[in-house]
PDB file of N, CA and C in Angstrom:
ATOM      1  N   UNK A   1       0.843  -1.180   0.000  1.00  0.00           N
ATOM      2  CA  UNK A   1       0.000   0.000   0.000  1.00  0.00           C
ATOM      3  C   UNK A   1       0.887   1.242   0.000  1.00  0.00           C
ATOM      4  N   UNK A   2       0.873   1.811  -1.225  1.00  0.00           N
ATOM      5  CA  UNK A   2       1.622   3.361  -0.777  1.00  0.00           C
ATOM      6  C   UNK A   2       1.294   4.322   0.214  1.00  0.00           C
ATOM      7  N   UNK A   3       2.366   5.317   0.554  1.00  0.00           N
ATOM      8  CA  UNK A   3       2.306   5.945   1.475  1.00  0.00           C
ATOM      9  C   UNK A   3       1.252   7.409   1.389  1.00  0.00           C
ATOM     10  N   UNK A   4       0.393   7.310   2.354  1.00  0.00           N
ATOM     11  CA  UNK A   4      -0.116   9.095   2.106  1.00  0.00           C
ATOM     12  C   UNK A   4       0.698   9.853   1.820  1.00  0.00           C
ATOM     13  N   UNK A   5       0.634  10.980   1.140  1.00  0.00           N
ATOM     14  CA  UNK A   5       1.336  12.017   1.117  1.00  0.00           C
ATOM     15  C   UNK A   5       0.631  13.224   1.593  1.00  0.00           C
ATOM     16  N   UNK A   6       0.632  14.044   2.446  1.00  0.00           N
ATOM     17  CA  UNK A   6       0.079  15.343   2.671  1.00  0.00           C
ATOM     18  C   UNK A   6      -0.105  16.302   1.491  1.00  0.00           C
ATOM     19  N   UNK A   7      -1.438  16.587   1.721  1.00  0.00           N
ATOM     20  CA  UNK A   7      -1.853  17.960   0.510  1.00  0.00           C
ATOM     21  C   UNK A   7      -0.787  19.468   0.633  1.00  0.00           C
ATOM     22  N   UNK A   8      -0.454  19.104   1.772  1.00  0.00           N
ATOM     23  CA  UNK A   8       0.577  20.548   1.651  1.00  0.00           C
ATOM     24  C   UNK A   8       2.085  20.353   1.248  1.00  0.00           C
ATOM     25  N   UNK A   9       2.509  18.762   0.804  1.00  0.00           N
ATOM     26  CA  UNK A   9       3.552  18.862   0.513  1.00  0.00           C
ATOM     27  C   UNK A   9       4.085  19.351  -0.594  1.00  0.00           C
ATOM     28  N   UNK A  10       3.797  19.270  -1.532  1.00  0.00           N
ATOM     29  CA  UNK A  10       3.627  20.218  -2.999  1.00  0.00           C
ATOM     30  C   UNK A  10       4.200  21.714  -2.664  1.00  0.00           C
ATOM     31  N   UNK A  11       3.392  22.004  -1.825  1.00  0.00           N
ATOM     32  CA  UNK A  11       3.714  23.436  -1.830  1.00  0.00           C
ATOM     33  C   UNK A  11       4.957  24.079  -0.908  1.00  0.00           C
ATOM     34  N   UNK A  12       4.547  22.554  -0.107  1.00  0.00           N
ATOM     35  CA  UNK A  12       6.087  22.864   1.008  1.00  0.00           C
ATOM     36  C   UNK A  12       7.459  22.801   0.141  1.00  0.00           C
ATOM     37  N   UNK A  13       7.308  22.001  -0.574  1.00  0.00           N
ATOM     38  CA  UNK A  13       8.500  21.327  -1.323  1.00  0.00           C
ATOM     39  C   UNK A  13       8.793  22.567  -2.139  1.00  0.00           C
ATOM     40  N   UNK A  14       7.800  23.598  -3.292  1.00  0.00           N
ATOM     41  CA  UNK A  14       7.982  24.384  -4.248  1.00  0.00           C
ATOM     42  C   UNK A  14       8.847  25.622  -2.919  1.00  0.00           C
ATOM     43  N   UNK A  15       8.219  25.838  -1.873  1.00  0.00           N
ATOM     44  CA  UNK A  15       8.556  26.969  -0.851  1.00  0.00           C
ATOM     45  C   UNK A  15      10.141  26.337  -0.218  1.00  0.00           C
ATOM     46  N   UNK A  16      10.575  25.648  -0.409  1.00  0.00           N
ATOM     47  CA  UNK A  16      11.720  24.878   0.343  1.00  0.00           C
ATOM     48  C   UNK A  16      12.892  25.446  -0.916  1.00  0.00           C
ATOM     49  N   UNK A  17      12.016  24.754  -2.116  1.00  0.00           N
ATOM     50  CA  UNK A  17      13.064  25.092  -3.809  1.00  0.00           C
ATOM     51  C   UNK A  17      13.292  26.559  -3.571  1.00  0.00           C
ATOM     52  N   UNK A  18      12.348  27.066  -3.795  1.00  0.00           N
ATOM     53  CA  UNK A  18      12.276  28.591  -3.861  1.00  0.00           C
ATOM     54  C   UNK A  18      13.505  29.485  -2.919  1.00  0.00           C
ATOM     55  N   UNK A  19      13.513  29.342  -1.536  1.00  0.00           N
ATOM     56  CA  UNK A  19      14.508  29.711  -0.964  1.00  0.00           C
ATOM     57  C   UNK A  19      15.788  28.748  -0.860  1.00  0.00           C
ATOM     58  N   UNK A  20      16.211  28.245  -1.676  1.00  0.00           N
ATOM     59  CA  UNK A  20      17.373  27.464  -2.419  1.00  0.00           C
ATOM     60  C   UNK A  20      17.739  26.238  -1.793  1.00  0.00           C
ATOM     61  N   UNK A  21      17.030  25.552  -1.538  1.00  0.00           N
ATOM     62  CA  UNK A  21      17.195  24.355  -0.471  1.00  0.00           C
ATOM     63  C   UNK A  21      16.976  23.175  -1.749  1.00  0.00           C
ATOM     64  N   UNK A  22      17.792  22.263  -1.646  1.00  0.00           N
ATOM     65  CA  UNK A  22      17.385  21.052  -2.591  1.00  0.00           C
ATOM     66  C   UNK A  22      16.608  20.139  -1.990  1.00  0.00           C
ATOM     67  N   UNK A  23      15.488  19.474  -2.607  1.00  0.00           N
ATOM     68  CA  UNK A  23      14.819  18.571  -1.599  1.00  0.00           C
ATOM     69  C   UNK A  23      14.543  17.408  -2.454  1.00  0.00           C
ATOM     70  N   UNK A  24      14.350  16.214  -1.686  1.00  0.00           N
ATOM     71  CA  UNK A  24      14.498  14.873  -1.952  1.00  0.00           C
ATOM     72  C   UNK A  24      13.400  13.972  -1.142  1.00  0.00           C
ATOM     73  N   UNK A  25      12.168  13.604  -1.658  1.00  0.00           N
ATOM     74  CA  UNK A  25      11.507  12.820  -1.129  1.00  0.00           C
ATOM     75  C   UNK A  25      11.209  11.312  -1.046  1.00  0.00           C
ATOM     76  N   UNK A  26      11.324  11.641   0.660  1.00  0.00           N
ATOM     77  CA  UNK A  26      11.188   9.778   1.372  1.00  0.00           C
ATOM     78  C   UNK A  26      10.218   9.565   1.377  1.00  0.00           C
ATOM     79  N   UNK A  27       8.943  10.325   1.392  1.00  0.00           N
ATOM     80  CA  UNK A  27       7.998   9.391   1.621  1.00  0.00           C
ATOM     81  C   UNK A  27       7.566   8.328   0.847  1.00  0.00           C
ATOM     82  N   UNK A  28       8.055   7.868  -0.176  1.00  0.00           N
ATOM     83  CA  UNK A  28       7.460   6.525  -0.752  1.00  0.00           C
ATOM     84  C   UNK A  28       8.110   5.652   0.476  1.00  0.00           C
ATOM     85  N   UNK A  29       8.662   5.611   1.294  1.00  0.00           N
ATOM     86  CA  UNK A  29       9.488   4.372   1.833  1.00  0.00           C
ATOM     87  C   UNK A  29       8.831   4.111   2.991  1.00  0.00           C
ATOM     88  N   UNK A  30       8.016   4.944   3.230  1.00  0.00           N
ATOM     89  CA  UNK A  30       6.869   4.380   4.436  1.00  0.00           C
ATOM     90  C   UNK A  30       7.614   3.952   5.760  1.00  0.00           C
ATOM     91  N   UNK A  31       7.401   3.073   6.766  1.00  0.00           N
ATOM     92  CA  UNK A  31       7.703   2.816   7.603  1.00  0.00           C
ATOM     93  C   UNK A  31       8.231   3.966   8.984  1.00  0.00           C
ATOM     94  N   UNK A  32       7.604   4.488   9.135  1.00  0.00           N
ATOM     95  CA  UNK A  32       7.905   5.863   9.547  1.00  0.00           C
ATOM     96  C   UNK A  32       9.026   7.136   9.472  1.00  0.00           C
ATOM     97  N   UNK A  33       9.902   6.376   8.510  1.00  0.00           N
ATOM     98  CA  UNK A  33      10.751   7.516   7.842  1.00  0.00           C
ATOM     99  C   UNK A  33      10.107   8.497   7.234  1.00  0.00           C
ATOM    100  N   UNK A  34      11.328  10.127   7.729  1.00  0.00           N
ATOM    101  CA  UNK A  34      10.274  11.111   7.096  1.00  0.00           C
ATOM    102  C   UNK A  34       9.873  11.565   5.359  1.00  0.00           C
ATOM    103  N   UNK A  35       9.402  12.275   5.713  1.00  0.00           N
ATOM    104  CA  UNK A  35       8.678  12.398   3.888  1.00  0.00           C
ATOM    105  C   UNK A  35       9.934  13.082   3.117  1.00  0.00           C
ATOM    106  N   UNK A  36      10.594  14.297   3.846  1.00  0.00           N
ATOM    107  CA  UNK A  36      11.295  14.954   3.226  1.00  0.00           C
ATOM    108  C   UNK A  36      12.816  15.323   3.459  1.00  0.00           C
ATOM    109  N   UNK A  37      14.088  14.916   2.776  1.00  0.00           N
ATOM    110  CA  UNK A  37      15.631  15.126   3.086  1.00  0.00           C
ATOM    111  C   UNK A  37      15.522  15.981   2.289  1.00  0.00           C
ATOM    112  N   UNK A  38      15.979  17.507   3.241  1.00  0.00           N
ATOM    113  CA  UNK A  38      16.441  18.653   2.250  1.00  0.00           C
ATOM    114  C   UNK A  38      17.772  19.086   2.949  1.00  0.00           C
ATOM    115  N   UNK A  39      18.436  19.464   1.833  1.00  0.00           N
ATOM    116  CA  UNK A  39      20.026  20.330   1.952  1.00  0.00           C
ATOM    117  C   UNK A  39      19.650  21.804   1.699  1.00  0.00           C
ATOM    118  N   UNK A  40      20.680  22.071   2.521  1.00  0.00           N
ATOM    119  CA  UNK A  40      20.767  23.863   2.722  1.00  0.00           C
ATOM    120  C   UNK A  40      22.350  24.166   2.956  1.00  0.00           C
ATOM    121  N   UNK A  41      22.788  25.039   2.054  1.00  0.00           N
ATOM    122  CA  UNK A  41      24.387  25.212   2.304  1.00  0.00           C
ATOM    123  C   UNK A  41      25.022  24.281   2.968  1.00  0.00           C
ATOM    124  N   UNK A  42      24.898  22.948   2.879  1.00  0.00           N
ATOM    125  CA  UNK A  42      25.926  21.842   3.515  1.00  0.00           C
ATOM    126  C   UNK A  42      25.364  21.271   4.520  1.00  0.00           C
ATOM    127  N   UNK A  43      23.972  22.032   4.716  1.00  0.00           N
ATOM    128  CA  UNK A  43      23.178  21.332   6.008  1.00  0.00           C
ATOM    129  C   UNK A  43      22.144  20.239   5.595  1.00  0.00           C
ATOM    130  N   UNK A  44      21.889  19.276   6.427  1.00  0.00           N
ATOM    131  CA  UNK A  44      20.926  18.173   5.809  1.00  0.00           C
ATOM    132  C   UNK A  44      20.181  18.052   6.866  1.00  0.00           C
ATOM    133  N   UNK A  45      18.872  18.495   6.719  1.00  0.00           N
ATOM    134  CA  UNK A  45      17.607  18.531   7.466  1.00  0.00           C
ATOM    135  C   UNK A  45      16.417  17.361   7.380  1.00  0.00           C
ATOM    136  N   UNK A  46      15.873  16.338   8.081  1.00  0.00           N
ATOM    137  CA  UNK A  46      15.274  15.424   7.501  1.00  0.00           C
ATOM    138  C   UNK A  46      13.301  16.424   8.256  1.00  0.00           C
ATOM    139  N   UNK A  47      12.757  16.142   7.170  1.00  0.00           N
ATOM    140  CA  UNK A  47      11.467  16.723   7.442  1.00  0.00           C
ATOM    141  C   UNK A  47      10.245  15.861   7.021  1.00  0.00           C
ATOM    142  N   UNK A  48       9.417  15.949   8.147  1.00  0.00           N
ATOM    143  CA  UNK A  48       8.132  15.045   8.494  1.00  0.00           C
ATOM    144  C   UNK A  48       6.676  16.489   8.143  1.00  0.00           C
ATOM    145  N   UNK A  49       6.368  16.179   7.151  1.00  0.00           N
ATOM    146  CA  UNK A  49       4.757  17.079   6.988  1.00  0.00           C
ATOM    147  C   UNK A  49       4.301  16.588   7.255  1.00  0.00           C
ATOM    148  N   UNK A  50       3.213  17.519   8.012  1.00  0.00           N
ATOM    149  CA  UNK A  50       1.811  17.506   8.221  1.00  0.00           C
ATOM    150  C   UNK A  50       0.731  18.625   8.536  1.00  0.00           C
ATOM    151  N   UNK A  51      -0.727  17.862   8.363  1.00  0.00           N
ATOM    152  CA  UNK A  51      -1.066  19.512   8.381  1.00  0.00           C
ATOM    153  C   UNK A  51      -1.450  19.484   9.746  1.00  0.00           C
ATOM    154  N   UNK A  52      -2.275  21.162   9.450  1.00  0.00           N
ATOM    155  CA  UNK A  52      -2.436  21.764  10.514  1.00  0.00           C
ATOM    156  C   UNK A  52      -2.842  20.900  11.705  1.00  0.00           C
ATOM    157  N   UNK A  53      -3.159  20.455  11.670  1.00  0.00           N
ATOM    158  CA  UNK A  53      -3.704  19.624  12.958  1.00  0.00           C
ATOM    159  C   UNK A  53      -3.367  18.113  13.129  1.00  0.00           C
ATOM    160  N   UNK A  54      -2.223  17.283  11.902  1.00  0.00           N
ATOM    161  CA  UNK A  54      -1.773  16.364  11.678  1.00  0.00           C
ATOM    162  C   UNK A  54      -1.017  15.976  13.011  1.00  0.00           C
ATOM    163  N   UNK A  55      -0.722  14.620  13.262  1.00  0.00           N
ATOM    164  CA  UNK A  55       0.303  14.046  14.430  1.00  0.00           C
ATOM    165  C   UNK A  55       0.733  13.207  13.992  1.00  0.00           C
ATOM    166  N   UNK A  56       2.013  13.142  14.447  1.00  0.00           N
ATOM    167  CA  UNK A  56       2.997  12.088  14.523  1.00  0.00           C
ATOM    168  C   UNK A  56       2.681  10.445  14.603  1.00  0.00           C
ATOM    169  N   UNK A  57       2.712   9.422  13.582  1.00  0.00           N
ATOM    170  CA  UNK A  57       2.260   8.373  14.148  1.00  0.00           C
ATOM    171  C   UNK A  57       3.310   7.694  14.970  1.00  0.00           C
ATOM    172  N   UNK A  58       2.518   6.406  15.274  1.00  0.00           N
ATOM    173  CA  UNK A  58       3.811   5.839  16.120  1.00  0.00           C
ATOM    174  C   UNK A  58       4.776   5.317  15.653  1.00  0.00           C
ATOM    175  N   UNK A  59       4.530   4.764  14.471  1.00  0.00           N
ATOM    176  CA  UNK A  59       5.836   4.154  13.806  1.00  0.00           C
ATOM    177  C   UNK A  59       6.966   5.600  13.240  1.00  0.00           C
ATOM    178  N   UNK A  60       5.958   6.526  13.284  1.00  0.00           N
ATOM    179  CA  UNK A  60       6.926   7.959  12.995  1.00  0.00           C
ATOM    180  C   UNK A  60       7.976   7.878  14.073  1.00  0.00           C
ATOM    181  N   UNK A  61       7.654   7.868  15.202  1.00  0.00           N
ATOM    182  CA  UNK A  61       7.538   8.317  16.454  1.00  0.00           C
ATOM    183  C   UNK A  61       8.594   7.520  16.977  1.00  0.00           C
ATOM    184  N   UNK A  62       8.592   6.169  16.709  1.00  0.00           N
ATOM    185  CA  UNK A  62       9.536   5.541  16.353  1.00  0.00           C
ATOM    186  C   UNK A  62      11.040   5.671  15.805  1.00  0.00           C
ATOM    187  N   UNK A  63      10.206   5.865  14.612  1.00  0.00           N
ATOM    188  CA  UNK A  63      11.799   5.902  13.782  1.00  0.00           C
ATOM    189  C   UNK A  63      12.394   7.282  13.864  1.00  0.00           C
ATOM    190  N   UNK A  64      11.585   8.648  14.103  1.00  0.00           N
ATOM    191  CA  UNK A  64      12.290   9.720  14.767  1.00  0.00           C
ATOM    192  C   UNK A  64      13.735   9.715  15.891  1.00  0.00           C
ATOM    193  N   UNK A  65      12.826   8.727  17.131  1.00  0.00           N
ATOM    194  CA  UNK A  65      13.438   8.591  18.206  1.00  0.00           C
ATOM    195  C   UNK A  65      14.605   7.196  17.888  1.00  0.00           C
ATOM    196  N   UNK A  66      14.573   6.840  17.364  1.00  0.00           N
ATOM    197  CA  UNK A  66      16.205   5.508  16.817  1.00  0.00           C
ATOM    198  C   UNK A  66      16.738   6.712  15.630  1.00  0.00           C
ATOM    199  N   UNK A  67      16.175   7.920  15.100  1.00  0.00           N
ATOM    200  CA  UNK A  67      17.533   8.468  13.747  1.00  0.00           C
ATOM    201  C   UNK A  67      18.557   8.890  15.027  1.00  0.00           C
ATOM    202  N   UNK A  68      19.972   8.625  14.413  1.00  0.00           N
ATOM    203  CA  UNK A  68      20.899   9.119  14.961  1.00  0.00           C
ATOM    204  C   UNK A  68      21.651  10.710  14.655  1.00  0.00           C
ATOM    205  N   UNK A  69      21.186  11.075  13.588  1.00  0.00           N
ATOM    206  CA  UNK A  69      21.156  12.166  13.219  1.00  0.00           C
ATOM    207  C   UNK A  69      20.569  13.490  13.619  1.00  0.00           C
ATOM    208  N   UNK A  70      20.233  14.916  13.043  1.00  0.00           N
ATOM    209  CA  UNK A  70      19.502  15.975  13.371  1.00  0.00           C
ATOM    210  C   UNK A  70      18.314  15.479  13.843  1.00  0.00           C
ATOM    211  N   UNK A  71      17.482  16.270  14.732  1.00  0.00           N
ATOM    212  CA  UNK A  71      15.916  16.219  15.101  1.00  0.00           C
ATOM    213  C   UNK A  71      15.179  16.068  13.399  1.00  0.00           C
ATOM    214  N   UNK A  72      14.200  15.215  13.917  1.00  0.00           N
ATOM    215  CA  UNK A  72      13.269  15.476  12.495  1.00  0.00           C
ATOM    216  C   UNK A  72      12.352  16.834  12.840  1.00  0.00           C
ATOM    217  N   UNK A  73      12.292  17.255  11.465  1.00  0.00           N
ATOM    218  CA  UNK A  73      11.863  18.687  12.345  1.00  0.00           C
ATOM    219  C   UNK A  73      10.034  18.359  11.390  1.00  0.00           C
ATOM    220  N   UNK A  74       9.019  18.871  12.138  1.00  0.00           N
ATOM    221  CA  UNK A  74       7.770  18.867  11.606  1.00  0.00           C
ATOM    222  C   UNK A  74       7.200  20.048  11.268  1.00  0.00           C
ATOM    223  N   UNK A  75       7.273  20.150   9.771  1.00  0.00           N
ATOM    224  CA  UNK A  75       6.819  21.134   8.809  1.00  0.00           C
ATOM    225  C   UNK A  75       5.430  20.556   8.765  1.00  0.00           C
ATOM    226  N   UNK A  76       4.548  22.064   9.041  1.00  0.00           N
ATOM    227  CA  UNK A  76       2.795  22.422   9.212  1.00  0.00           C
ATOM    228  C   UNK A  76       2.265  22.951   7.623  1.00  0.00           C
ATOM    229  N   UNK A  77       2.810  23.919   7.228  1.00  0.00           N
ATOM    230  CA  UNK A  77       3.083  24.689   6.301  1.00  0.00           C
ATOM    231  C   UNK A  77       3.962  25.762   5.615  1.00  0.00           C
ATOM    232  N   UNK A  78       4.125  26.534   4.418  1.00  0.00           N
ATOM    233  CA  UNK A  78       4.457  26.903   3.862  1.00  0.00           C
ATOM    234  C   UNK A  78       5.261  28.279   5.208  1.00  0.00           C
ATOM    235  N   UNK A  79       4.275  28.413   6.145  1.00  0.00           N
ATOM    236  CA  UNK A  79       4.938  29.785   6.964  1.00  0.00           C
ATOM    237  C   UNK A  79       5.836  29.061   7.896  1.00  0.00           C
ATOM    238  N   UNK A  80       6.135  27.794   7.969  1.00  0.00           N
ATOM    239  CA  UNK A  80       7.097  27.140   8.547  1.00  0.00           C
ATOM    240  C   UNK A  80       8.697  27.118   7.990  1.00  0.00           C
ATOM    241  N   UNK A  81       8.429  27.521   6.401  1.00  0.00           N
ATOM    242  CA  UNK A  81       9.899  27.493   5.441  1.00  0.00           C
ATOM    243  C   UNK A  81      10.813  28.892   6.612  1.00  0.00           C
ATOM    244  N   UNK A  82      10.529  29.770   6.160  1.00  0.00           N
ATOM    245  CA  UNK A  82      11.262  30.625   6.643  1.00  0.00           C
ATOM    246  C   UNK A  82      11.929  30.834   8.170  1.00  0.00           C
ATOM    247  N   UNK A  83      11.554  30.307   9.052  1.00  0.00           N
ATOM    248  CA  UNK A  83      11.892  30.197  10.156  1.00  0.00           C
ATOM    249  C   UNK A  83      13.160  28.939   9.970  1.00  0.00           C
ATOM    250  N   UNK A  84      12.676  28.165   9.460  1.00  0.00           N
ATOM    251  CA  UNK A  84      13.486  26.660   9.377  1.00  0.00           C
ATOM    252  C   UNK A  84      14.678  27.168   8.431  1.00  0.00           C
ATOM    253  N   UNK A  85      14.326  28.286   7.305  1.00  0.00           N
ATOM    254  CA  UNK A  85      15.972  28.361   6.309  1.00  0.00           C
ATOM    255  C   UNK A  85      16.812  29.083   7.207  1.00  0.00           C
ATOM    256  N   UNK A  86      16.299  30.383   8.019  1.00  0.00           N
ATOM    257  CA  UNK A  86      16.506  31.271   8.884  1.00  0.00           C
ATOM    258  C   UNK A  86      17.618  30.287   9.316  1.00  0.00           C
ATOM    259  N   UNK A  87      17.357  29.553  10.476  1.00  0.00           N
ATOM    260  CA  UNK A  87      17.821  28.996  11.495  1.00  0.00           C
ATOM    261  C   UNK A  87      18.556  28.417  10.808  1.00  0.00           C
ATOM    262  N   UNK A  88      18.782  27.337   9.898  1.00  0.00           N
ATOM    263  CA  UNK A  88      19.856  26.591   8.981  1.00  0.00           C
ATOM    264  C   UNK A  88      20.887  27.494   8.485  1.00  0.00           C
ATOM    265  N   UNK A  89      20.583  29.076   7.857  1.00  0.00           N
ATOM    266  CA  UNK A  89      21.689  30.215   7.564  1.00  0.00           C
ATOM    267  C   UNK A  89      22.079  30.682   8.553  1.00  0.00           C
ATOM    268  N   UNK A  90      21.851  30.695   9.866  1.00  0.00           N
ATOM    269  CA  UNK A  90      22.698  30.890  11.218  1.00  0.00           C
ATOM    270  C   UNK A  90      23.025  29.790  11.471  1.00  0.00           C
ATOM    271  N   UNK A  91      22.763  28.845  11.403  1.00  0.00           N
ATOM    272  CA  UNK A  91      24.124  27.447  11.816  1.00  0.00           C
ATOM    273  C   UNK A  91      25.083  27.780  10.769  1.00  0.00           C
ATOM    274  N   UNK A  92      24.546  28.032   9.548  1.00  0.00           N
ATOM    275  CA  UNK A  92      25.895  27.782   8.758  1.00  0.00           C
ATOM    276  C   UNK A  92      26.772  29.163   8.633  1.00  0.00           C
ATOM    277  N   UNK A  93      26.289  30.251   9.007  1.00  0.00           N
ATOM    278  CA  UNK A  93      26.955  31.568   9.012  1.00  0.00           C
ATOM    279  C   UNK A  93      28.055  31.032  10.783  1.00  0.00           C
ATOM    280  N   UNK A  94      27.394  30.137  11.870  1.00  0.00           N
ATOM    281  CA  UNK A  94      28.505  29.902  12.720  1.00  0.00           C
ATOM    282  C   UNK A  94      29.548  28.949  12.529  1.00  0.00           C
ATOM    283  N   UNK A  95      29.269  27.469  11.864  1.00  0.00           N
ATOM    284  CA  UNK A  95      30.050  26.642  11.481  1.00  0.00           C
ATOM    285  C   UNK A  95      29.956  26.490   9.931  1.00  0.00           C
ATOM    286  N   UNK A  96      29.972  26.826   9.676  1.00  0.00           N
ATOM    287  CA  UNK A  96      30.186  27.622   7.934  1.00  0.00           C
ATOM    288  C   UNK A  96      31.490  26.011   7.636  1.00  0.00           C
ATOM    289  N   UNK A  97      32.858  27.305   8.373  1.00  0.00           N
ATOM    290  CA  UNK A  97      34.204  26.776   7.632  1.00  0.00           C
ATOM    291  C   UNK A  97      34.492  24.969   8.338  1.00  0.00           C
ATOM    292  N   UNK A  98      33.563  24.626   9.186  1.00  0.00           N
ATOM    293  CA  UNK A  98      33.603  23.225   9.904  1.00  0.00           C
ATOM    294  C   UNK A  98      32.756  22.682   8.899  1.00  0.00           C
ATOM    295  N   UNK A  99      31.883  22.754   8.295  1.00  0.00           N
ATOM    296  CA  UNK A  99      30.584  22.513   7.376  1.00  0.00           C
ATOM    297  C   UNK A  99      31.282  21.828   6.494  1.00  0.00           C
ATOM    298  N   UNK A 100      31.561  22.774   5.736  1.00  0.00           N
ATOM    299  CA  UNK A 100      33.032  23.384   4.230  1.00  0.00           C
ATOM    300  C   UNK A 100      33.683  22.230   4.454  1.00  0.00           C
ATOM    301  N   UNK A 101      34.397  22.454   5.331  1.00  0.00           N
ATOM    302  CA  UNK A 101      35.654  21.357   5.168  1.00  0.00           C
ATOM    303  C   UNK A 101      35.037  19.730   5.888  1.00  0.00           C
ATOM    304  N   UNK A 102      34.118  19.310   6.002  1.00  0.00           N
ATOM    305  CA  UNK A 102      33.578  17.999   6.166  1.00  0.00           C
ATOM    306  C   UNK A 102      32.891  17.564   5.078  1.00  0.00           C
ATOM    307  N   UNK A 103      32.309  18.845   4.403  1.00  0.00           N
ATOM    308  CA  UNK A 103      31.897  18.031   3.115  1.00  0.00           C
ATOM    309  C   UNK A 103      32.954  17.866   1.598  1.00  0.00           C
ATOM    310  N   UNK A 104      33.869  18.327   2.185  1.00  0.00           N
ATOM    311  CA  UNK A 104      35.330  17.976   1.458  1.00  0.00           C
ATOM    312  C   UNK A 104      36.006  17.211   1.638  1.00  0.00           C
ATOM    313  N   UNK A 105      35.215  16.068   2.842  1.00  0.00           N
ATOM    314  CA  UNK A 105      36.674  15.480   3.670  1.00  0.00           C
ATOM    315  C   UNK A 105      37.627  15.683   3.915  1.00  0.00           C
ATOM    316  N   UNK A 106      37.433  17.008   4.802  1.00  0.00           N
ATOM    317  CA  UNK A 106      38.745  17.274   5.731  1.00  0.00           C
ATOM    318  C   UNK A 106      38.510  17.372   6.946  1.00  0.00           C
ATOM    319  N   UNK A 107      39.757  16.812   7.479  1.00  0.00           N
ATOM    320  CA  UNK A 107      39.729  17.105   8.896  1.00  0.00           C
ATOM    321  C   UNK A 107      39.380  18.257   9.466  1.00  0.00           C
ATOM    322  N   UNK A 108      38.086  18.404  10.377  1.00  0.00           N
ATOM    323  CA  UNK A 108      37.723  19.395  11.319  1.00  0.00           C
ATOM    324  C   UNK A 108      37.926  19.737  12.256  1.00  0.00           C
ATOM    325  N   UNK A 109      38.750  18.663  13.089  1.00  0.00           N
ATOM    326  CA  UNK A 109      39.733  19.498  14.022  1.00  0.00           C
ATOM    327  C   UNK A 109      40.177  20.638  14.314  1.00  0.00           C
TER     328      UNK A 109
END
């Protein structure tokens, strides 16, 4: 059985492109992995839509709490982009040159 996809992802995804973020969607893979891996200047954000009043299932809830990686962060809508690029261009305006040189494979030391 394929996976739902949220009616607002479309637009989340065009609002994600738009402020220069590349995005890559999981949700065909179901099992509570999230719907959406987007990059931002060297940053990799994994993102779970839903709407306004949407929740987390448990197998989400799940596989959130075993990623070893960033928080999954839960995008509502489109007025959620800007806060989320915001915050990703201040991580990378602080670790910018640590960023840089890991996705070059270099030592960050």
């Amino acid at each position: 059985m394929p996976k739902k996809v949220d009616t607002n992802q479309r637009e989340i995804v065009t609002a994600l492109r738009t402020a220069g973020a590349t995005v890559f969607s999981l949700a065909s893979l179901g099992k509570g992995v999230p719907d959406l891996c987007i990059g931002f200047r060297g940053l990799t954000i994994l993102l779970e839509i839903k709407g306004p009043k949407g929740k987390v299932n448990p197998a989400q809830a799940e596989w959130h709490a075993r990623w070893g990686g960033s928080p999954v962060v839960v995008i509502r809508s489109v007025d959620d982009i800007l806060p989320l690029i915001k915050n990703m261009a201040a991580m990378v305006s602080v670790f910018g040159n640590r960023i840089a040189a890991a996705a070059a494979g270099k030592d960050t030391q």
